[in-house]
PDB file of N, CA and C in Angstrom:
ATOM      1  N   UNK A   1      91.362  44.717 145.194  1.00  0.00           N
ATOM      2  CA  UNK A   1      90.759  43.829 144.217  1.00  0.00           C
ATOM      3  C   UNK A   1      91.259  44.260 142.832  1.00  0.00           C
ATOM      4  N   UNK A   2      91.604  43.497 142.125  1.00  0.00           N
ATOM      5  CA  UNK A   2      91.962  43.692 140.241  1.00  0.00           C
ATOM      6  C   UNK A   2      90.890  42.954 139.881  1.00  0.00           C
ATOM      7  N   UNK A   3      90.878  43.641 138.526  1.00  0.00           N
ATOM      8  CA  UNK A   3      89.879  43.045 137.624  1.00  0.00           C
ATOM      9  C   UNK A   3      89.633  41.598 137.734  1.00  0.00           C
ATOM     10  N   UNK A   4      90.140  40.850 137.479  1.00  0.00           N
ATOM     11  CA  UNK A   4      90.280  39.285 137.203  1.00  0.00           C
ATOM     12  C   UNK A   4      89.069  39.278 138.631  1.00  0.00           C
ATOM     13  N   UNK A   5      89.925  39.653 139.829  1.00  0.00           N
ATOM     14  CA  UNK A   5      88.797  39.256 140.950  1.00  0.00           C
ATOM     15  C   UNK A   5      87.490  39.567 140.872  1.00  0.00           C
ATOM     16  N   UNK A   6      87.764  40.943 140.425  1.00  0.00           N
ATOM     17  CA  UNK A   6      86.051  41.787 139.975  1.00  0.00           C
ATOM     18  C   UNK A   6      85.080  40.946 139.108  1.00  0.00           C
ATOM     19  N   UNK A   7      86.056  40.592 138.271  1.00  0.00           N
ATOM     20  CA  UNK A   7      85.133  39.654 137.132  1.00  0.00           C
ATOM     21  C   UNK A   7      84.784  38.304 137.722  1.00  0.00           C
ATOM     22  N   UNK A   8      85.697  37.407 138.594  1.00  0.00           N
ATOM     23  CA  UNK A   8      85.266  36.485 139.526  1.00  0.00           C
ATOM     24  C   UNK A   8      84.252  36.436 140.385  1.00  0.00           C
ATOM     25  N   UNK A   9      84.147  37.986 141.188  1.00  0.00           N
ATOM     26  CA  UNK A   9      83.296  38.168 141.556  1.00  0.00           C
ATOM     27  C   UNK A   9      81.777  38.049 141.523  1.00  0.00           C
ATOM     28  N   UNK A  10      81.801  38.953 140.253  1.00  0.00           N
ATOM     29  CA  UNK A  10      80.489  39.223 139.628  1.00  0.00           C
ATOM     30  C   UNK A  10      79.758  37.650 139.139  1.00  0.00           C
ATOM     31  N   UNK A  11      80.859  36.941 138.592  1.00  0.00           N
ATOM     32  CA  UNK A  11      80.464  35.520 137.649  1.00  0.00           C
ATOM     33  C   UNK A  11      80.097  35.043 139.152  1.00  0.00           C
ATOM     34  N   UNK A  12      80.723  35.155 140.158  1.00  0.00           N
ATOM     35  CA  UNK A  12      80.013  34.135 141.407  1.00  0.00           C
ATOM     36  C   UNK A  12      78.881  34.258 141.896  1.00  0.00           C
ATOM     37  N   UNK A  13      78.247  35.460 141.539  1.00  0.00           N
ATOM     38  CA  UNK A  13      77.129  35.600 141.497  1.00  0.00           C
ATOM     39  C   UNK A  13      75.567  34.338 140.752  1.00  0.00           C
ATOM     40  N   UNK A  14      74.999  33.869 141.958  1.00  0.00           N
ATOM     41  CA  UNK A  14      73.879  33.166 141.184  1.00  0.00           C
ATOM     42  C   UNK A  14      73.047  33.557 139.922  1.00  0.00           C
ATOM     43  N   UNK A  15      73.348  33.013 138.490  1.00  0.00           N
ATOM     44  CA  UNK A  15      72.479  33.606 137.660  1.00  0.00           C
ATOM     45  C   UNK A  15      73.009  34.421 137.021  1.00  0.00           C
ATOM     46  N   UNK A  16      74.830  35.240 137.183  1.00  0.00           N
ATOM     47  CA  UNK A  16      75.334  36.031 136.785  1.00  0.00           C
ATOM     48  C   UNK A  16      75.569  35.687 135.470  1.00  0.00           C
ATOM     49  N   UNK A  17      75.898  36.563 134.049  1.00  0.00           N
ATOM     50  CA  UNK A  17      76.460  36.027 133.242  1.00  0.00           C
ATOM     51  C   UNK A  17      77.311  37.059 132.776  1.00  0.00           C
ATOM     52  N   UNK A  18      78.259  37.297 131.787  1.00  0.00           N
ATOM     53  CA  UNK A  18      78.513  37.999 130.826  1.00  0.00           C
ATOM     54  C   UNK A  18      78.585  38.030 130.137  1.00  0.00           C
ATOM     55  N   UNK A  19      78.132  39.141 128.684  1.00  0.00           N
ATOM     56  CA  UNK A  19      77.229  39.271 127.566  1.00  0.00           C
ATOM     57  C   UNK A  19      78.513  39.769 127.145  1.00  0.00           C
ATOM     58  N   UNK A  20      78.298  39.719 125.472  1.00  0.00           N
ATOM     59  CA  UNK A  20      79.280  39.904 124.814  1.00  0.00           C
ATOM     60  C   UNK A  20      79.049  41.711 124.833  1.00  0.00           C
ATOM     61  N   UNK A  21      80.246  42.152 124.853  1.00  0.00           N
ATOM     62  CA  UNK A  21      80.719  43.807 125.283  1.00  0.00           C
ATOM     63  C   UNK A  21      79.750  44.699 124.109  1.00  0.00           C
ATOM     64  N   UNK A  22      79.327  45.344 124.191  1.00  0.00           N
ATOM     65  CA  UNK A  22      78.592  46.547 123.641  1.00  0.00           C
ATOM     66  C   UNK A  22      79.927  47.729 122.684  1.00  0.00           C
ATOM     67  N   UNK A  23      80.841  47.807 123.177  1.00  0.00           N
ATOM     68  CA  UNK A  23      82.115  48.002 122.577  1.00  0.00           C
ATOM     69  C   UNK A  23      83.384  47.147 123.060  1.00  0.00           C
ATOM     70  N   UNK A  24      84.582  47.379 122.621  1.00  0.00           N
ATOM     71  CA  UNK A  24      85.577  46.245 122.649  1.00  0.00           C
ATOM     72  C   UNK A  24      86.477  46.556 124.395  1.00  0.00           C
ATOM     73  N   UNK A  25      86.134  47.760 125.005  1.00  0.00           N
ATOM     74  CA  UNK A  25      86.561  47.785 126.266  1.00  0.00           C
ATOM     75  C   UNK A  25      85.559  47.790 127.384  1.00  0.00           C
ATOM     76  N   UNK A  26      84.679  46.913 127.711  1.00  0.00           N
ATOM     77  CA  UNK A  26      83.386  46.865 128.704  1.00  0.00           C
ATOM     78  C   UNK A  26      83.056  46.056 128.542  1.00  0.00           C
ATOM     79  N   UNK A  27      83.029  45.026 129.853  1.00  0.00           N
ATOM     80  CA  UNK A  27      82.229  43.800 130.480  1.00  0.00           C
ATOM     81  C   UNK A  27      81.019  44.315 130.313  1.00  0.00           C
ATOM     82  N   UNK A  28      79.983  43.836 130.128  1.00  0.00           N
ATOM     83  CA  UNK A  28      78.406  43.851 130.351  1.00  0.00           C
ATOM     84  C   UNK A  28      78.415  42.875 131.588  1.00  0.00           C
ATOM     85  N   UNK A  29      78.208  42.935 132.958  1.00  0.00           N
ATOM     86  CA  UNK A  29      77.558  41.888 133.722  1.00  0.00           C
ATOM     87  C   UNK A  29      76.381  41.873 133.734  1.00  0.00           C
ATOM     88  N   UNK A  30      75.274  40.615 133.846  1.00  0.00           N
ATOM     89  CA  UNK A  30      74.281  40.586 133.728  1.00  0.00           C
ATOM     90  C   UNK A  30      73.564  39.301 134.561  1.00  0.00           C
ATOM     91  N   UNK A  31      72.340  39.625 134.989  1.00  0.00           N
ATOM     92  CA  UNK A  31      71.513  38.607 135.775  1.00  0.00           C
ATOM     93  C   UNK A  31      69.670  38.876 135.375  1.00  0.00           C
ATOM     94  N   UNK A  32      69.715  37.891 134.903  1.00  0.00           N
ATOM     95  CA  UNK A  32      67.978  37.559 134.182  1.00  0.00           C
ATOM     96  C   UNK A  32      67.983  38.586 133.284  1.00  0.00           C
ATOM     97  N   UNK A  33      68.966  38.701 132.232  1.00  0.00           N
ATOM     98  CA  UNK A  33      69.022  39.599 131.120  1.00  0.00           C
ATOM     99  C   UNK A  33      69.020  40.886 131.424  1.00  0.00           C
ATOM    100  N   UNK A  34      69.294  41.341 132.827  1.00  0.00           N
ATOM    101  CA  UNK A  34      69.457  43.049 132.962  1.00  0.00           C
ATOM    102  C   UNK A  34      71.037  43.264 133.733  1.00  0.00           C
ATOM    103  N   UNK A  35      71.344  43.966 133.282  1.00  0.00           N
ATOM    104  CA  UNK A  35      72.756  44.477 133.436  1.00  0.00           C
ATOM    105  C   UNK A  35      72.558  45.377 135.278  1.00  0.00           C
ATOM    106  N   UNK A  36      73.576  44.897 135.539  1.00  0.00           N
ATOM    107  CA  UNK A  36      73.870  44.974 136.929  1.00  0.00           C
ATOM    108  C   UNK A  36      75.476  45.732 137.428  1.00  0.00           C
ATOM    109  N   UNK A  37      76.073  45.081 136.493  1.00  0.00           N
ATOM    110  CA  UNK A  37      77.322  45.700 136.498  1.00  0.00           C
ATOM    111  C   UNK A  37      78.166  45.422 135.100  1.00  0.00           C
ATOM    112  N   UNK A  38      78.821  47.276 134.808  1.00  0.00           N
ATOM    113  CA  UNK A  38      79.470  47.406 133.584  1.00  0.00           C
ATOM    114  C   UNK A  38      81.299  47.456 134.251  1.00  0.00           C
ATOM    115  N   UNK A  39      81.773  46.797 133.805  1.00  0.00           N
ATOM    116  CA  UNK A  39      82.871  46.988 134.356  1.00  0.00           C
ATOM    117  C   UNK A  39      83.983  47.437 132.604  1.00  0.00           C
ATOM    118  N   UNK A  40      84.627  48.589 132.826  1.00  0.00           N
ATOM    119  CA  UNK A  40      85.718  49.070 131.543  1.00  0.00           C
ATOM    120  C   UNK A  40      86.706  48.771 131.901  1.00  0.00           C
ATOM    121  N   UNK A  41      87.435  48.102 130.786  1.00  0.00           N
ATOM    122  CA  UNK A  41      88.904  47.375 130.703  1.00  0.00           C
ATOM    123  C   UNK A  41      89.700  48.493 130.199  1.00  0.00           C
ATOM    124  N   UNK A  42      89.125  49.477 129.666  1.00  0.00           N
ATOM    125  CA  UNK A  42      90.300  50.756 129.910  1.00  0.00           C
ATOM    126  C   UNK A  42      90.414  51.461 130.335  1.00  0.00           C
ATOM    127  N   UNK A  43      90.115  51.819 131.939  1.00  0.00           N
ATOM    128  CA  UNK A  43      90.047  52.334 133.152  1.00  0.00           C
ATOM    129  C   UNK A  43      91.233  52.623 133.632  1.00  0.00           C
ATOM    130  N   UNK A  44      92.108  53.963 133.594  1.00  0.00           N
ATOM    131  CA  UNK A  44      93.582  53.486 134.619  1.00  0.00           C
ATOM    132  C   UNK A  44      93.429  52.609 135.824  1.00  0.00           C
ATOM    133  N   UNK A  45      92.301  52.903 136.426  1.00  0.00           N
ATOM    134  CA  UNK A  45      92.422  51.539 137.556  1.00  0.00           C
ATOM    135  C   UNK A  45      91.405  51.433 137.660  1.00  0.00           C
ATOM    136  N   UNK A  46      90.823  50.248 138.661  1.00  0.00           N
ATOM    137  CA  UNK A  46      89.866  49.618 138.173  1.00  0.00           C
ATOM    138  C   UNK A  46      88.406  50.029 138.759  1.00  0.00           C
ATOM    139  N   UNK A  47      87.651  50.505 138.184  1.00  0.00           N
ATOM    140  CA  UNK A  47      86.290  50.822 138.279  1.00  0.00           C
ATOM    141  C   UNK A  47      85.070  49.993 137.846  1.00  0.00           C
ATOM    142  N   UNK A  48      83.823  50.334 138.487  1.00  0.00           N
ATOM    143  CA  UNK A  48      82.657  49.515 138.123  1.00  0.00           C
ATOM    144  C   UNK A  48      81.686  50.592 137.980  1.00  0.00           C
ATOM    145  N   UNK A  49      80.612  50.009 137.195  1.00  0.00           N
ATOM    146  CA  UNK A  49      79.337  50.664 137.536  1.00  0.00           C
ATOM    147  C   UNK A  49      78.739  50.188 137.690  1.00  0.00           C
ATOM    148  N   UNK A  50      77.606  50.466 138.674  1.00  0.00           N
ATOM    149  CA  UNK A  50      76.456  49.942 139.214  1.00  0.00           C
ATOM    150  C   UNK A  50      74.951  50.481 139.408  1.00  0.00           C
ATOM    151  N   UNK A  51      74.177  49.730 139.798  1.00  0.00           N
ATOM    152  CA  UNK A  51      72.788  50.115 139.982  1.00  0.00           C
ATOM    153  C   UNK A  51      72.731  50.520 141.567  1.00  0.00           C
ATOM    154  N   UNK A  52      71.791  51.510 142.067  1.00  0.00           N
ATOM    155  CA  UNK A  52      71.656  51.831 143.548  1.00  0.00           C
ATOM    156  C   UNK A  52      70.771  52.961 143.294  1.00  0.00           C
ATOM    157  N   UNK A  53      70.240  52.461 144.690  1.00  0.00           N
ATOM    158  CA  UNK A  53      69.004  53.378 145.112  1.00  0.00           C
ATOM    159  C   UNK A  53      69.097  54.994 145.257  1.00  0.00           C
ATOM    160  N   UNK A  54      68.618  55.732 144.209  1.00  0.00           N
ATOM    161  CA  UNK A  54      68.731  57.249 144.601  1.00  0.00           C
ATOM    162  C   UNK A  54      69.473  57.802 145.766  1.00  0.00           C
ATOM    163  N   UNK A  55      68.526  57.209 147.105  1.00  0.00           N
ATOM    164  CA  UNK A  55      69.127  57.527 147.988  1.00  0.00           C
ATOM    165  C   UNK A  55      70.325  57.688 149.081  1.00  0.00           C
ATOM    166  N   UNK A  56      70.137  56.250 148.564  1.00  0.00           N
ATOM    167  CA  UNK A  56      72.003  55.462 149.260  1.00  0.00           C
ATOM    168  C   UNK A  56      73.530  55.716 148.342  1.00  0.00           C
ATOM    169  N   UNK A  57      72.698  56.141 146.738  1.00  0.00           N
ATOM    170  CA  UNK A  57      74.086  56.485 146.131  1.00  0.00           C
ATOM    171  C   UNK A  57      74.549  57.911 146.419  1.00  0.00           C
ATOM    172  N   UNK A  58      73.373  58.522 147.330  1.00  0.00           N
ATOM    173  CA  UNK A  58      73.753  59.984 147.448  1.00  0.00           C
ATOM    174  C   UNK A  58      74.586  60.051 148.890  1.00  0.00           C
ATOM    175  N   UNK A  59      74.148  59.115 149.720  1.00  0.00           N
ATOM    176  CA  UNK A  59      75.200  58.745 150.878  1.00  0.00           C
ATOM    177  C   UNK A  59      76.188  58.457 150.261  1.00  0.00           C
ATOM    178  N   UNK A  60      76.452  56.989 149.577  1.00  0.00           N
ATOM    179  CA  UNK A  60      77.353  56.745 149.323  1.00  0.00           C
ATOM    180  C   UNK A  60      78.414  57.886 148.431  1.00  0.00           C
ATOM    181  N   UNK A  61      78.257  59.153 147.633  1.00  0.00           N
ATOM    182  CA  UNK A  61      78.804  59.581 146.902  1.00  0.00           C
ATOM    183  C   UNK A  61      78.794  60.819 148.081  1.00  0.00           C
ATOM    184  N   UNK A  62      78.944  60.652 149.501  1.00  0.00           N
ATOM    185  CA  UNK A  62      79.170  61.500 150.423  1.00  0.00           C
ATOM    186  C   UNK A  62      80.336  60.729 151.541  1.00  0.00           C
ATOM    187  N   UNK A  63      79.725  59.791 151.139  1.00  0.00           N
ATOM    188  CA  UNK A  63      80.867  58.658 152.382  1.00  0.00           C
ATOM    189  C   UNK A  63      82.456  58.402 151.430  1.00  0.00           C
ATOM    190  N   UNK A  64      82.466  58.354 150.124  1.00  0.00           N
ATOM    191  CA  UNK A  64      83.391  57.636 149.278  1.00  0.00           C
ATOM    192  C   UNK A  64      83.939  58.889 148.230  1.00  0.00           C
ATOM    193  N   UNK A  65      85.167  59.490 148.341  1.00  0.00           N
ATOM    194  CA  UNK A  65      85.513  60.282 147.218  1.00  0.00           C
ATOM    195  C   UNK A  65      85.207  59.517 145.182  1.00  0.00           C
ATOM    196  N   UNK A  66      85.456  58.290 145.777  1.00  0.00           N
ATOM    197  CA  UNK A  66      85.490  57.339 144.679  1.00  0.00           C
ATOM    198  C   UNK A  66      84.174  56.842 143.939  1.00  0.00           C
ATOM    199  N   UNK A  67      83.125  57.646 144.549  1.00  0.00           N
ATOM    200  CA  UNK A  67      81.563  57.335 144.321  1.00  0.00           C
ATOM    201  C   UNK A  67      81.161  58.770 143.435  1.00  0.00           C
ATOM    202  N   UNK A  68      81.097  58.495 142.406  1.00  0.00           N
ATOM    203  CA  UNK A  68      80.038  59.650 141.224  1.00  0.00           C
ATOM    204  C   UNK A  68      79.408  58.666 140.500  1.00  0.00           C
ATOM    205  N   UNK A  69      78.480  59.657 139.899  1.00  0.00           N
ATOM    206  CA  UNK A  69      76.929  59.367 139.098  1.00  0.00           C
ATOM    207  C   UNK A  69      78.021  58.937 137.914  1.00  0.00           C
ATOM    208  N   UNK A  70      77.350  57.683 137.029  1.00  0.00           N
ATOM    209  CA  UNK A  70      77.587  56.894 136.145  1.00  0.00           C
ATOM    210  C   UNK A  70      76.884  57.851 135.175  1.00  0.00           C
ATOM    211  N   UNK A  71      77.616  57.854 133.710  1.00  0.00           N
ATOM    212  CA  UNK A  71      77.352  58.540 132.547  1.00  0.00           C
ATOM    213  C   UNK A  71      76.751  57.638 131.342  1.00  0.00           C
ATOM    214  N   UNK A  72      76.319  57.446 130.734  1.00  0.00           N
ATOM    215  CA  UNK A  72      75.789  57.129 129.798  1.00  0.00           C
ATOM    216  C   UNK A  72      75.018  58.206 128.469  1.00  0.00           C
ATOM    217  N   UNK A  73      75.593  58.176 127.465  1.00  0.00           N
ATOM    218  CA  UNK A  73      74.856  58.945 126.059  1.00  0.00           C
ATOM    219  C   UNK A  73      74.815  60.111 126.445  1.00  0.00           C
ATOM    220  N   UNK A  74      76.288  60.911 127.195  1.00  0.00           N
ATOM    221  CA  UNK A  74      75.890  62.233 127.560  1.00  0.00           C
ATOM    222  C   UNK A  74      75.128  62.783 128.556  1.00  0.00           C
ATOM    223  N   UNK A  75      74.468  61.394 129.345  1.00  0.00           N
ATOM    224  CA  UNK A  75      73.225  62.292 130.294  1.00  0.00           C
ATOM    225  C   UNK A  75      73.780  61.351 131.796  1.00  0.00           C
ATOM    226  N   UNK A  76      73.343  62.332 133.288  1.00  0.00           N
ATOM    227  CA  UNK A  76      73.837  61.466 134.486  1.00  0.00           C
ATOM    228  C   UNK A  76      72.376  60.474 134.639  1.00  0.00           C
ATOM    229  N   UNK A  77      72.996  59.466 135.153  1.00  0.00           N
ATOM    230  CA  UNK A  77      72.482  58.426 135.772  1.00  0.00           C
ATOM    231  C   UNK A  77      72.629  58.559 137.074  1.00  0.00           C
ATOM    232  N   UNK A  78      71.600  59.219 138.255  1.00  0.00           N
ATOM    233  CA  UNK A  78      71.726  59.275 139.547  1.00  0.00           C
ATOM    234  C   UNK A  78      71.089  57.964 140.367  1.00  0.00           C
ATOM    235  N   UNK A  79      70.762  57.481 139.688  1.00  0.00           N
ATOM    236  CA  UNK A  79      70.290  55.481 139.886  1.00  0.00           C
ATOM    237  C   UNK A  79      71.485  55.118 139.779  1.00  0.00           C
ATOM    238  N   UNK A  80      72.718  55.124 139.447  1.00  0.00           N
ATOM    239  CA  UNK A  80      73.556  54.362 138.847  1.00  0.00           C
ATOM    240  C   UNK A  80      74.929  54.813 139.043  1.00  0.00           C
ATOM    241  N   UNK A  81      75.398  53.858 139.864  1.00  0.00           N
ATOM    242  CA  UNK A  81      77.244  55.269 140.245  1.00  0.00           C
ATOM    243  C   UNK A  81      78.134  54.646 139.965  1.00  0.00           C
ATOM    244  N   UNK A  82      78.925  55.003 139.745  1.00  0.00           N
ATOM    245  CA  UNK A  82      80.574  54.869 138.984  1.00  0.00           C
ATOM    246  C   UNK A  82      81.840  54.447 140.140  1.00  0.00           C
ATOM    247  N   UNK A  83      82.303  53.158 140.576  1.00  0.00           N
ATOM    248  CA  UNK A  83      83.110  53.535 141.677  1.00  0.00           C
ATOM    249  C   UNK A  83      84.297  52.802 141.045  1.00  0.00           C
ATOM    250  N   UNK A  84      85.398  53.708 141.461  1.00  0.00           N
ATOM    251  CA  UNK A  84      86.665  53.349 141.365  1.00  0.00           C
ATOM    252  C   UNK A  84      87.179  52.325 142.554  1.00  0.00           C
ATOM    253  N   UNK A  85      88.471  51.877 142.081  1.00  0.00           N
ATOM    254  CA  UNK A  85      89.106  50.757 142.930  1.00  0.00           C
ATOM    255  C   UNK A  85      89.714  51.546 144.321  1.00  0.00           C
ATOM    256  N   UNK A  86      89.062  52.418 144.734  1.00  0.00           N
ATOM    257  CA  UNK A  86      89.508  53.454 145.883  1.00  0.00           C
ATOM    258  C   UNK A  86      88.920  52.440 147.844  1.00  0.00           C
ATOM    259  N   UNK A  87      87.507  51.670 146.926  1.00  0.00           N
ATOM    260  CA  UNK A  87      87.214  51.237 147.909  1.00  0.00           C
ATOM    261  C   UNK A  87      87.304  50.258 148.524  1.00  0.00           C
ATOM    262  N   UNK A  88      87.220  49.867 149.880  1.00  0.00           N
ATOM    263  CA  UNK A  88      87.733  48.777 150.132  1.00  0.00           C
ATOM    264  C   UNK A  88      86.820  47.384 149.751  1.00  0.00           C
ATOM    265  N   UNK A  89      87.584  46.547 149.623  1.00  0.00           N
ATOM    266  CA  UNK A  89      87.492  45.178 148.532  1.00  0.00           C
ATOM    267  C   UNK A  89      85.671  44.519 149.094  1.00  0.00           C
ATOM    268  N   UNK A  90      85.569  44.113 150.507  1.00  0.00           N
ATOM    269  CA  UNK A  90      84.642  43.860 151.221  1.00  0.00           C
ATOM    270  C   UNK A  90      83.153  44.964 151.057  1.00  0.00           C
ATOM    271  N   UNK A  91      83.787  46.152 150.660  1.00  0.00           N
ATOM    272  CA  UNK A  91      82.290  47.151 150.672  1.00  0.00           C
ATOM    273  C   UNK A  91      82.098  47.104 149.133  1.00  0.00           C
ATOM    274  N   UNK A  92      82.989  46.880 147.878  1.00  0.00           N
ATOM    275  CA  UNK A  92      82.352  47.246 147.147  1.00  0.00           C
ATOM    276  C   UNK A  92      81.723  45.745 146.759  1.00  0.00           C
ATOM    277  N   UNK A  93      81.741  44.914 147.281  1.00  0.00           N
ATOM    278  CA  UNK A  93      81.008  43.425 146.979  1.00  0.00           C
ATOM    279  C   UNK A  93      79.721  43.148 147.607  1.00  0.00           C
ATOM    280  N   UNK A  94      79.440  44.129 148.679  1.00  0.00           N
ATOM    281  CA  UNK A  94      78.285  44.466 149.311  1.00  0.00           C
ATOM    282  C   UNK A  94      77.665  45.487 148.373  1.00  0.00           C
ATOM    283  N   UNK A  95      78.004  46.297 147.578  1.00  0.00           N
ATOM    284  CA  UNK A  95      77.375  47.405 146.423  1.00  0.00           C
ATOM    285  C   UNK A  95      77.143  46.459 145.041  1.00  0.00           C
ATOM    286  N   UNK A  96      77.818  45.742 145.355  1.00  0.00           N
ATOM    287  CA  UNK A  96      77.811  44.519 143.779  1.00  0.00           C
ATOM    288  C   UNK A  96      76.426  43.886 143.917  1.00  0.00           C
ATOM    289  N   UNK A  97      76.665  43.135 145.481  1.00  0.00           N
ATOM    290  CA  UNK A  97      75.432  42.487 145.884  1.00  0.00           C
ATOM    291  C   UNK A  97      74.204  43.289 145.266  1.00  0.00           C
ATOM    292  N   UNK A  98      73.944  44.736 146.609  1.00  0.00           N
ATOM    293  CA  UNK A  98      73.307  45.286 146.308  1.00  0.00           C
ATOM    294  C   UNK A  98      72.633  45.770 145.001  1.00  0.00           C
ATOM    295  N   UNK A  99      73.509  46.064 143.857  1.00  0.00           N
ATOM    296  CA  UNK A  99      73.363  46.421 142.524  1.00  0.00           C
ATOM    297  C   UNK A  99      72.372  45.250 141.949  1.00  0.00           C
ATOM    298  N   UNK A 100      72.470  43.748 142.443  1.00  0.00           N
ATOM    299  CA  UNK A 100      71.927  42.579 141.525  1.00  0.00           C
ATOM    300  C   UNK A 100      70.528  42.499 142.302  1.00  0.00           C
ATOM    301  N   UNK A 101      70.390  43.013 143.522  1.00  0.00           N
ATOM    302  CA  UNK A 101      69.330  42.952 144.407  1.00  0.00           C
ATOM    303  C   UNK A 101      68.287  44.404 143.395  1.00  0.00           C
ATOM    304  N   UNK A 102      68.758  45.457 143.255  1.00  0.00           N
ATOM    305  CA  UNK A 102      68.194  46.493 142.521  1.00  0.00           C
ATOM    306  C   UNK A 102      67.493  45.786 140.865  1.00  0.00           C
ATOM    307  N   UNK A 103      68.331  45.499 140.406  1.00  0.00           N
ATOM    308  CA  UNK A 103      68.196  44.252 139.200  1.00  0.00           C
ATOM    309  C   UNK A 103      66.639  43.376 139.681  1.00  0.00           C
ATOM    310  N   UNK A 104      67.068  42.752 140.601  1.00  0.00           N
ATOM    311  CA  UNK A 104      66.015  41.850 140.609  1.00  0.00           C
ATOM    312  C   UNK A 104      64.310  42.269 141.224  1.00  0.00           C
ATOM    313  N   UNK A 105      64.947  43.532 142.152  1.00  0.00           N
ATOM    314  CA  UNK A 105      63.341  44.160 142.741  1.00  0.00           C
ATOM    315  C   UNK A 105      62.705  44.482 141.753  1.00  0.00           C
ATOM    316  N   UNK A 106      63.260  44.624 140.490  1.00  0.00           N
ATOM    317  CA  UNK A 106      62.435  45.687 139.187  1.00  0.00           C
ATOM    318  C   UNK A 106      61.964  44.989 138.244  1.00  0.00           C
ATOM    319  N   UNK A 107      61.900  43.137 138.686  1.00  0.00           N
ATOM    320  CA  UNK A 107      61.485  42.253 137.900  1.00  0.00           C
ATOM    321  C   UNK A 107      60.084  41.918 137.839  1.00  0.00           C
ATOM    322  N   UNK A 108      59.269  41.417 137.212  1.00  0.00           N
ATOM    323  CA  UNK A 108      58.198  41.256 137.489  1.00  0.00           C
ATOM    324  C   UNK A 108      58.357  40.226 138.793  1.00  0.00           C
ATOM    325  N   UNK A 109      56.957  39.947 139.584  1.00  0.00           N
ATOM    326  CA  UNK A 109      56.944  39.004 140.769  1.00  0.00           C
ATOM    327  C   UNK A 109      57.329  37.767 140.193  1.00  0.00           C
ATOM    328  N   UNK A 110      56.848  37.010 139.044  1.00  0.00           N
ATOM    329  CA  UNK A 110      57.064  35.862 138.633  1.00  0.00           C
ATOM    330  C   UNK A 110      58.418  35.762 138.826  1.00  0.00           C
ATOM    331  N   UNK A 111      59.347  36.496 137.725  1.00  0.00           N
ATOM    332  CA  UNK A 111      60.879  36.563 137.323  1.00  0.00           C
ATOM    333  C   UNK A 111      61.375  36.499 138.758  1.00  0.00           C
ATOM    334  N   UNK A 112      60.757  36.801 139.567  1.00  0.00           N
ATOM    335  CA  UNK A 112      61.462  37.513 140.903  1.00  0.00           C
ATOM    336  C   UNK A 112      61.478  35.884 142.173  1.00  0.00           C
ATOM    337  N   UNK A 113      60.597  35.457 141.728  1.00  0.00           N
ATOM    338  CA  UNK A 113      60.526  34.184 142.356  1.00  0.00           C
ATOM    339  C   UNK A 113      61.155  32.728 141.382  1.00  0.00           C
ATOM    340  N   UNK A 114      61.055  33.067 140.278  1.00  0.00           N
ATOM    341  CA  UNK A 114      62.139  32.032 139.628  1.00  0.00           C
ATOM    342  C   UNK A 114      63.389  32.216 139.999  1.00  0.00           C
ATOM    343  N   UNK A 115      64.269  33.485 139.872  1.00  0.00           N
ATOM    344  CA  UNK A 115      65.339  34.029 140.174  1.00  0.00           C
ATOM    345  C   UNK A 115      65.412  33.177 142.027  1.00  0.00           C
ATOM    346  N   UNK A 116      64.657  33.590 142.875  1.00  0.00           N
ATOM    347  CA  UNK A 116      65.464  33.291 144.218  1.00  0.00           C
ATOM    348  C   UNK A 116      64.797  31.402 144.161  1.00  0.00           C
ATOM    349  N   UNK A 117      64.017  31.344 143.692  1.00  0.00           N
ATOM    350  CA  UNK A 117      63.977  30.246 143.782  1.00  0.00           C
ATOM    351  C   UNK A 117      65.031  29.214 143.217  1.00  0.00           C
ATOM    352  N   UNK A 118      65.749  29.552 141.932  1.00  0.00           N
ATOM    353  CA  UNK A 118      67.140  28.831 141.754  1.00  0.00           C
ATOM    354  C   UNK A 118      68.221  29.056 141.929  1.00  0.00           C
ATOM    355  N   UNK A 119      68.454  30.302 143.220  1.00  0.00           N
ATOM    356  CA  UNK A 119      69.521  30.191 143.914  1.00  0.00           C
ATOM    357  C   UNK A 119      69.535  29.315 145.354  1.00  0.00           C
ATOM    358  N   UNK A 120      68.155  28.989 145.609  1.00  0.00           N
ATOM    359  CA  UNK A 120      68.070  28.362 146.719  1.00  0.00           C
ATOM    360  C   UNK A 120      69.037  27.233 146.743  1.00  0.00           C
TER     361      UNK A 120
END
C-alpha cells in the first residue's frame, strides 16, 4: 500500500474526514471529530498511527517487528501504535478499521448510535 491508497483508505471510511494538518507533514484522519488515524508525509516509508486496545497492541507489537508505541509531546502512548508499511496491506486495514471502532466505543451512547446509524 502507498500513501495515496492509505489516504483512500481512511477517506472510505463512513464519516471519515481529514482535518487540516496540525503541522505541514501529517494527515489528521478523523471520524465524529476524534482522530483515528495520523498518517506523516515525511516518513521514509509509509507509516500510520493508530488507536488500539492496550492489550492487542501488546500482541500486536509481538506479532509485527513494524508495531511500536506511538509518541506524542515526548511521552509513549501504549493505547496508540505506530506501524510502518512492513505490514501486509489486508491486516493493516483491519487495524484502521479497528482504530475507528476504538474512536467510536469512547463516544457517548447517543454519538455512538448517530454514527452507526448513518452508516447503515
Amino acid at each position: 500500500m502507498n500513501i495515496e491508497e492509505l489516504y483512500d483508505y481512511c477517506l472510505s471510511i463512513p464519516g471519515a474526514e481529514v482535518t487540516t494538518p496540525f503541522d505541514d507533514v501529517t494527515l489528521v484522519m478523523k471520524v465524529c471529530d476524534k482522530m483515528f488515524a495520523l498518517i506523516p508525509l515525511d516518513a521514509d516509508r509509509l507509516s500510520v498511527a493508530l488507536k488500539c486496545e492496550p492489550e492487542k497492541a501488546v500482541r500486536l507489537r509481538e506479532e509485527y517487528r513494524c508495531v511500536e508505541p506511538a509518541f506524542h509531546m515526548n511521552k509513549t502512548y501504549w493505547n496508540t501504535i505506530y506501524i510502518t508499511g512492513e505490514m501486509p496491506d489486508e491486516e493493516l486495514k483491519i487495524w484502521i478499521r479497528h482504530s475507528v471502532e476504538e474512536v467510536i466505543k469512547k463516544l457517548p451512547k447517543i454519538k455512538q448510535k448517530e454514527y452507526y446509524g448513518s452508516v447503515e
